[in-house]
C-alpha atoms as a PDB file:
ATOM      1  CA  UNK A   1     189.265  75.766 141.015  1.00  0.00           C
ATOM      2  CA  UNK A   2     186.723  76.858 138.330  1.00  0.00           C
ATOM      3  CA  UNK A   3     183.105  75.429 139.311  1.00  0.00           C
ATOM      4  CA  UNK A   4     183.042  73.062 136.708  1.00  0.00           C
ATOM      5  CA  UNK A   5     185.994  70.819 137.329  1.00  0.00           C
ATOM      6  CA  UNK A   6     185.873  67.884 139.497  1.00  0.00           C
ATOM      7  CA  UNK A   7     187.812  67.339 142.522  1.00  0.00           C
ATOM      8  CA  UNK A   8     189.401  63.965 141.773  1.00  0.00           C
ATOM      9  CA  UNK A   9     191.161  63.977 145.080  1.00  0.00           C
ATOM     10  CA  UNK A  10     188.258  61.758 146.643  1.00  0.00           C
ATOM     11  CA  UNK A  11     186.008  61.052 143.668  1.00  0.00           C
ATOM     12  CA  UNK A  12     184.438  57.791 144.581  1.00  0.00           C
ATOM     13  CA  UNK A  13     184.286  56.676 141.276  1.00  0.00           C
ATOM     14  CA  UNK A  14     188.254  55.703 140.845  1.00  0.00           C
ATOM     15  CA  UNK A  15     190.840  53.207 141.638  1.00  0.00           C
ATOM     16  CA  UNK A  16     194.005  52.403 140.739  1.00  0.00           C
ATOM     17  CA  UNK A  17     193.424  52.079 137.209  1.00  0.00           C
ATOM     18  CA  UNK A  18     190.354  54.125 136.405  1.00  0.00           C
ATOM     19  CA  UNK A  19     187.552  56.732 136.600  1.00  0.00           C
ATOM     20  CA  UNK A  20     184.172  56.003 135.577  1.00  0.00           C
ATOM     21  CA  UNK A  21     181.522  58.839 134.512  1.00  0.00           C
ATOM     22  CA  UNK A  22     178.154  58.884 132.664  1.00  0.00           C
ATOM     23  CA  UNK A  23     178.549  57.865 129.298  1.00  0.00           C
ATOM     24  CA  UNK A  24     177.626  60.927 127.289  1.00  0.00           C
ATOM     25  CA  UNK A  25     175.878  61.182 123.899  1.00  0.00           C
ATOM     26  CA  UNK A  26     179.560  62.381 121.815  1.00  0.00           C
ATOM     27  CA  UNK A  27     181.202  59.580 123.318  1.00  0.00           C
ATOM     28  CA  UNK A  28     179.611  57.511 120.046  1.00  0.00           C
ATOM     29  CA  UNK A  29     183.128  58.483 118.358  1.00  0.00           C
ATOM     30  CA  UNK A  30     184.885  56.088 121.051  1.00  0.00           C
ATOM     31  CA  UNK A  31     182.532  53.184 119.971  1.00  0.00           C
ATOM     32  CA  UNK A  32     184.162  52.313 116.649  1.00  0.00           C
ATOM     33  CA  UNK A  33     180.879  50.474 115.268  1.00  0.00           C
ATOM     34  CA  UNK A  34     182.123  46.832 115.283  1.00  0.00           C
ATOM     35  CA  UNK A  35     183.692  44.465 112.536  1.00  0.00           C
ATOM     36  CA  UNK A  36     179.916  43.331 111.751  1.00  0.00           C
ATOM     37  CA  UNK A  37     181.165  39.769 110.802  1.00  0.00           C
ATOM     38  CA  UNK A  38     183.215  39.182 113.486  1.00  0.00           C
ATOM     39  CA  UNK A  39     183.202  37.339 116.822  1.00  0.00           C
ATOM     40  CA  UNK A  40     183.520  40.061 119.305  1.00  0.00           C
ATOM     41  CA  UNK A  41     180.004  41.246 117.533  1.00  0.00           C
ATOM     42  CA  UNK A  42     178.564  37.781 117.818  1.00  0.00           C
ATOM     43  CA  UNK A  43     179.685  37.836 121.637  1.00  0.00           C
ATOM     44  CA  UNK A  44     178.149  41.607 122.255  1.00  0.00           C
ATOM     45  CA  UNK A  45     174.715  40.770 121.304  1.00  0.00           C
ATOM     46  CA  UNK A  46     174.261  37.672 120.107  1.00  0.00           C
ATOM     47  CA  UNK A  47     173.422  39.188 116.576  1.00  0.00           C
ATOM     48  CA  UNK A  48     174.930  40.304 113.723  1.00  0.00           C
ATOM     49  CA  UNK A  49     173.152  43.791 112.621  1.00  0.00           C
ATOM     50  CA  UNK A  50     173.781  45.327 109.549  1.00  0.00           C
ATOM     51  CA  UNK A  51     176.597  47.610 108.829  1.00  0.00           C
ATOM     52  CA  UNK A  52     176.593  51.250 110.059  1.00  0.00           C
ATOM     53  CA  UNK A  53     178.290  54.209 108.638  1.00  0.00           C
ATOM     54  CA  UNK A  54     179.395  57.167 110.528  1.00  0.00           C
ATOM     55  CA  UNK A  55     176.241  59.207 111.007  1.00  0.00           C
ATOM     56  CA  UNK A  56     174.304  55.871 111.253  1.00  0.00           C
ATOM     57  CA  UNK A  57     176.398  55.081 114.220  1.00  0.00           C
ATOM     58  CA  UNK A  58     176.584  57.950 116.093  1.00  0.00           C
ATOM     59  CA  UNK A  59     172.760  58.430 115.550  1.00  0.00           C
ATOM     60  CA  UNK A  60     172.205  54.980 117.051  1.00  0.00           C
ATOM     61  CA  UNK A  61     174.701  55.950 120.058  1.00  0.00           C
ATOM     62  CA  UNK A  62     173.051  58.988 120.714  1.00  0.00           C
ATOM     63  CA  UNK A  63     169.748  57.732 120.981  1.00  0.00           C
ATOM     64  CA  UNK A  64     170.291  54.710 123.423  1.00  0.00           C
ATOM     65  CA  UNK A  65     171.947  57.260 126.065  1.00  0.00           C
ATOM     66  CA  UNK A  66     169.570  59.769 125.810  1.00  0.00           C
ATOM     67  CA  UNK A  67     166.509  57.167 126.021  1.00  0.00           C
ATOM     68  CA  UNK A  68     168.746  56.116 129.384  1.00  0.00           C
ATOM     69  CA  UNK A  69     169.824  58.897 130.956  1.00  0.00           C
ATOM     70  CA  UNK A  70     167.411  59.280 133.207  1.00  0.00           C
ATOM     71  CA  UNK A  71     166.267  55.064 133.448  1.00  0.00           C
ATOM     72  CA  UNK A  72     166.470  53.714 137.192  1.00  0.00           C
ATOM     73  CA  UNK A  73     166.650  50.535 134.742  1.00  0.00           C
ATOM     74  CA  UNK A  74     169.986  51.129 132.723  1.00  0.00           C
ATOM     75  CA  UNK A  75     172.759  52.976 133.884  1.00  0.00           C
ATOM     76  CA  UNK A  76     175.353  53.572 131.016  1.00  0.00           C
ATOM     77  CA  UNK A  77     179.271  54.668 132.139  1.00  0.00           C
ATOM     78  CA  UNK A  78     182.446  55.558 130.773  1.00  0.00           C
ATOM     79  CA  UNK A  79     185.608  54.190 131.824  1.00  0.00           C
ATOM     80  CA  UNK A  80     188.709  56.517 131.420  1.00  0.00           C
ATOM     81  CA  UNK A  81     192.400  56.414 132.861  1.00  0.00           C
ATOM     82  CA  UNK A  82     193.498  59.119 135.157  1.00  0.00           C
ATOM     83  CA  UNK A  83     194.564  61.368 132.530  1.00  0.00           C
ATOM     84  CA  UNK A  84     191.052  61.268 130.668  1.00  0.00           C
ATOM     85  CA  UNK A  85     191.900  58.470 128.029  1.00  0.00           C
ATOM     86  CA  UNK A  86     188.568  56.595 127.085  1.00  0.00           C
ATOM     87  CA  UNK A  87     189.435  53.536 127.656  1.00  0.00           C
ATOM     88  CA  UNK A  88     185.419  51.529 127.620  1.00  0.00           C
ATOM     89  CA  UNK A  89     182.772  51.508 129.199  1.00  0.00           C
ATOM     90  CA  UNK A  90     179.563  49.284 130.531  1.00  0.00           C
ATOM     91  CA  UNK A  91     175.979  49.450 132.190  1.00  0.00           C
ATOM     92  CA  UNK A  92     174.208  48.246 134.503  1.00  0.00           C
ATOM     93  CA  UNK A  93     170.968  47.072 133.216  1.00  0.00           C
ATOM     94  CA  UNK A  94     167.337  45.369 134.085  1.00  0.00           C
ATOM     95  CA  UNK A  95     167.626  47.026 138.019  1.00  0.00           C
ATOM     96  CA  UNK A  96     165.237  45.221 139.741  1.00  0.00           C
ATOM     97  CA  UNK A  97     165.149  47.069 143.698  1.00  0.00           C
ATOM     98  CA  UNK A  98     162.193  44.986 144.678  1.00  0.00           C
ATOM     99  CA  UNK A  99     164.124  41.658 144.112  1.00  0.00           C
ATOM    100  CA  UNK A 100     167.792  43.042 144.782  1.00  0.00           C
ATOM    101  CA  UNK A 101     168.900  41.908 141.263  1.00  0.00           C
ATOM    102  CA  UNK A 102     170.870  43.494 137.972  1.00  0.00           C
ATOM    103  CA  UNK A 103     172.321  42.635 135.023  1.00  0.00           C
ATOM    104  CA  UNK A 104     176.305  43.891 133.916  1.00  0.00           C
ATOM    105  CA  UNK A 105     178.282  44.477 130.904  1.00  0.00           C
ATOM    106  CA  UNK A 106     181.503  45.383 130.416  1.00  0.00           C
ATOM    107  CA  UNK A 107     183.972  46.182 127.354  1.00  0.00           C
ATOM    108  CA  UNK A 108     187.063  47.931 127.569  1.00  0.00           C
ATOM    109  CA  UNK A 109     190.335  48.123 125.326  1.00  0.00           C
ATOM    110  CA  UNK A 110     192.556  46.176 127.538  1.00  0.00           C
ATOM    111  CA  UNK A 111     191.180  43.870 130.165  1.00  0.00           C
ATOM    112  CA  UNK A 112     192.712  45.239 132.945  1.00  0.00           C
ATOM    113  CA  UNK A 113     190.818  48.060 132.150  1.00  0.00           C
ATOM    114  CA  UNK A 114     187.280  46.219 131.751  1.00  0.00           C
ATOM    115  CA  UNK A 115     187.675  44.565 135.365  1.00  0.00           C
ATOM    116  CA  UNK A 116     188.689  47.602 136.904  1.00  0.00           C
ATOM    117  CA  UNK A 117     185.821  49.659 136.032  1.00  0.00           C
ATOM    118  CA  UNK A 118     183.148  46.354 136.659  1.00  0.00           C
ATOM    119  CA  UNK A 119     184.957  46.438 140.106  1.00  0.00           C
ATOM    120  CA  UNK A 120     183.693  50.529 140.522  1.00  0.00           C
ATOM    121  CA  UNK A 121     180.409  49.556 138.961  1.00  0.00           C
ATOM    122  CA  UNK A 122     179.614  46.263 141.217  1.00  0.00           C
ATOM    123  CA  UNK A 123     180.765  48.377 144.461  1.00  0.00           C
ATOM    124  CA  UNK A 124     178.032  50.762 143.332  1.00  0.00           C
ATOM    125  CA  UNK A 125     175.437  48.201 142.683  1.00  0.00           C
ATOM    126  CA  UNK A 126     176.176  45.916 145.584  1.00  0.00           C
ATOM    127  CA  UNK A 127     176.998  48.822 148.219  1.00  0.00           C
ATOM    128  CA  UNK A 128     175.217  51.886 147.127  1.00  0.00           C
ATOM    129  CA  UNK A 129     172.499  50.428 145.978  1.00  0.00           C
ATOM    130  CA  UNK A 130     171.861  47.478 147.738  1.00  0.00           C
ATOM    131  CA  UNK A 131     171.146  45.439 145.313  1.00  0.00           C
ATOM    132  CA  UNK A 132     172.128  41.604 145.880  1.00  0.00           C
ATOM    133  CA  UNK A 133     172.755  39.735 142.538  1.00  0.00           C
ATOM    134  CA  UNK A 134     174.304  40.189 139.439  1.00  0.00           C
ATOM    135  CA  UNK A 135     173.238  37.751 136.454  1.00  0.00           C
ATOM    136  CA  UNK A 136     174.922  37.564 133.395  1.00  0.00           C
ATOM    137  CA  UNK A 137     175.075  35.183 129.982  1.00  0.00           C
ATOM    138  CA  UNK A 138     177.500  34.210 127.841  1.00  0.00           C
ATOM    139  CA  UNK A 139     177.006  32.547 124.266  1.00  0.00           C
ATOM    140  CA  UNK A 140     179.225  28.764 124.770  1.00  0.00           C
ATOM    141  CA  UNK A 141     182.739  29.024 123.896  1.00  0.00           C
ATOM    142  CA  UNK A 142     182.848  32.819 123.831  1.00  0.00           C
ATOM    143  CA  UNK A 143     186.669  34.064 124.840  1.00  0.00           C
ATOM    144  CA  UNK A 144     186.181  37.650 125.022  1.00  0.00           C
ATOM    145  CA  UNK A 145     183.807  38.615 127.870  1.00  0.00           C
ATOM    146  CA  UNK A 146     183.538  35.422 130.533  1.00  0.00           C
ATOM    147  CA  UNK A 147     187.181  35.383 131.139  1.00  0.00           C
ATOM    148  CA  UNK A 148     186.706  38.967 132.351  1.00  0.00           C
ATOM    149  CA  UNK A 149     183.563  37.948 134.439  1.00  0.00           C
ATOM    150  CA  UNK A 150     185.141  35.031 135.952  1.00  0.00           C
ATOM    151  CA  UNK A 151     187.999  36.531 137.049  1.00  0.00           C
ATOM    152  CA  UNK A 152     185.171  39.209 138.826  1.00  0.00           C
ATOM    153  CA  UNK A 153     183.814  36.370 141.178  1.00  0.00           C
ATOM    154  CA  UNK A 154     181.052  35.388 138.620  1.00  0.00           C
ATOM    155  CA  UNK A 155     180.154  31.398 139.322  1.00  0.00           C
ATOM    156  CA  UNK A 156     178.390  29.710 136.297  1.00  0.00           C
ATOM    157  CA  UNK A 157     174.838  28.975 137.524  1.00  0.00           C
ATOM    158  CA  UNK A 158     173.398  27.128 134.425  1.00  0.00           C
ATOM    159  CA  UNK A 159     173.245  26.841 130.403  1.00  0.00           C
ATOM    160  CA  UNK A 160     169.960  27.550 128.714  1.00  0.00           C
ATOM    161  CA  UNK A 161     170.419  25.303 126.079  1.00  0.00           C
ATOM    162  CA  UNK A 162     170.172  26.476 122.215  1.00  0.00           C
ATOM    163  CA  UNK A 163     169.365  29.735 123.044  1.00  0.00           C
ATOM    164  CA  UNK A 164     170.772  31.630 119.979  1.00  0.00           C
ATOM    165  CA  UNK A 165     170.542  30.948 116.253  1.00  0.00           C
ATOM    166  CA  UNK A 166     173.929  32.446 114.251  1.00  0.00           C
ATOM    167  CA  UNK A 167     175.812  31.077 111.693  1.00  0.00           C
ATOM    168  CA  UNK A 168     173.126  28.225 110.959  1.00  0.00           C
ATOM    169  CA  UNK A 169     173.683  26.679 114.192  1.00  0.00           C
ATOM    170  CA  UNK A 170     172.096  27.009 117.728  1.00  0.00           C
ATOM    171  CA  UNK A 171     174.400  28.302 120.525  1.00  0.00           C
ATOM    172  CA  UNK A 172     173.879  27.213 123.866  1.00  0.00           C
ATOM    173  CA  UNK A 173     173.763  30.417 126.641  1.00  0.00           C
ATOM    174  CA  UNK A 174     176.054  29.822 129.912  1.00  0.00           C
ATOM    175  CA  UNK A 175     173.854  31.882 132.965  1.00  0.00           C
ATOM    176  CA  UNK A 176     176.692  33.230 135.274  1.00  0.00           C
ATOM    177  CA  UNK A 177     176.135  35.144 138.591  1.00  0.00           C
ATOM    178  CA  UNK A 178     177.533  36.751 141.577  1.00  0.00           C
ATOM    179  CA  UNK A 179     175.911  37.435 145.272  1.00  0.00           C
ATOM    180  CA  UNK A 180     176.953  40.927 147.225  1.00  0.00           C
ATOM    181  CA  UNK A 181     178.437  38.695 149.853  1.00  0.00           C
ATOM    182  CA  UNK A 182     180.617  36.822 147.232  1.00  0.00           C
ATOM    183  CA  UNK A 183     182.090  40.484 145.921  1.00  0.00           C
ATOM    184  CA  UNK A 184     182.793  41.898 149.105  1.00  0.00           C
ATOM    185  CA  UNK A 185     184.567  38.887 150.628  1.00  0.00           C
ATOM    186  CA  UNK A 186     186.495  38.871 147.476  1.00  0.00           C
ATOM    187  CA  UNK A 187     187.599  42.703 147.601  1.00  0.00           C
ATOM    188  CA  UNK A 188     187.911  43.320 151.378  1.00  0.00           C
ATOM    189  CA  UNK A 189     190.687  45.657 151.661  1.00  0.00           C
END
């Protein structure tokens, strides 16, 4: 086996579905910049930024995973099927060891795809790590991204109220979360 290959044989970063690796700077050309009017935008980051052309975008890219490469704050990953089809991706973000807490986001082309890699990624956090509690938000009515948490384990733990301005309207922001003890009873094998 040449030096440089991995030995997916017991690569803990797998299951069924997936592998997940560090996203890498040239993986920009897998991140189609987004349909800048659209929902699935709205629901990313609760903005609408202005539109992006090719070297724009992979400029952009480029930058946020080298400024986090190294961050014991952010850690970016790739999610790809067995045969090495990019498939999404997500990051754990605003590691806080002292309190035990993170933040998570996930995207992915199918959804099957998107909760098997969060399932890799909150084994990590939760047993690797030891971190205790996963917080995410979700702009109200937004049928993209909570389904996919829910179905994780995530409980909704509150609504900060008129949190985001789009459209001309405020947007109330649903707080959901999820305990180490909640994710392991739910994925004993």
């Amino acid at each position: 086996m040449n030096t440089t290959e991995i030995d997916y044989s017991k690569y803990y970063w797998q299951n069924d579905l997936v592998r997940v690796r560090r996203s890498k700077p040239d993986d920009w050309k897998y991140h189609k910049y987004p349909q800048y009017d659209s929902d699935d935008r709205f629901f990313t980051d609760c903005e609408q930024e202005l539109p992006y052309d090719d070297p724009l975008w992979r400029e952009k890219w480029e930058n946020y995973i080298n400024a986090n490469w190294n961050s014991e704050e952010r850690i970016c990953l790739a999610f790809e099927t067995h045969d090495g089809e990019y498939v999404g991706g997500g990051n754990l973000h605003g590691i806080n060891k002292r309190n035990g807490t993170f933040g998570m986001f996930v995207s992915a082309d199918e959804e099957r795809y998107a909760i098997a890699g969060a399932q890799l990624m909150l084994d990590y956090a939760f047993n690797e790590l030891r971190l205790n509690n996963c917080h995410t938000g979700f702009i109200e009515n937004d049928t993209i991204y909570q389904p996919v948490f829910v179905k994780l384990g995530f409980k909704l733990e509150g609504t900060r109220r008129q949190q985001v301005f789009h459209k001309g309207q405020y947007w109330n922001e649903n707080l959901y979360g999820l305990l180490a003890d909640e994710f392991n009873e739910k994925n004993k094998s």
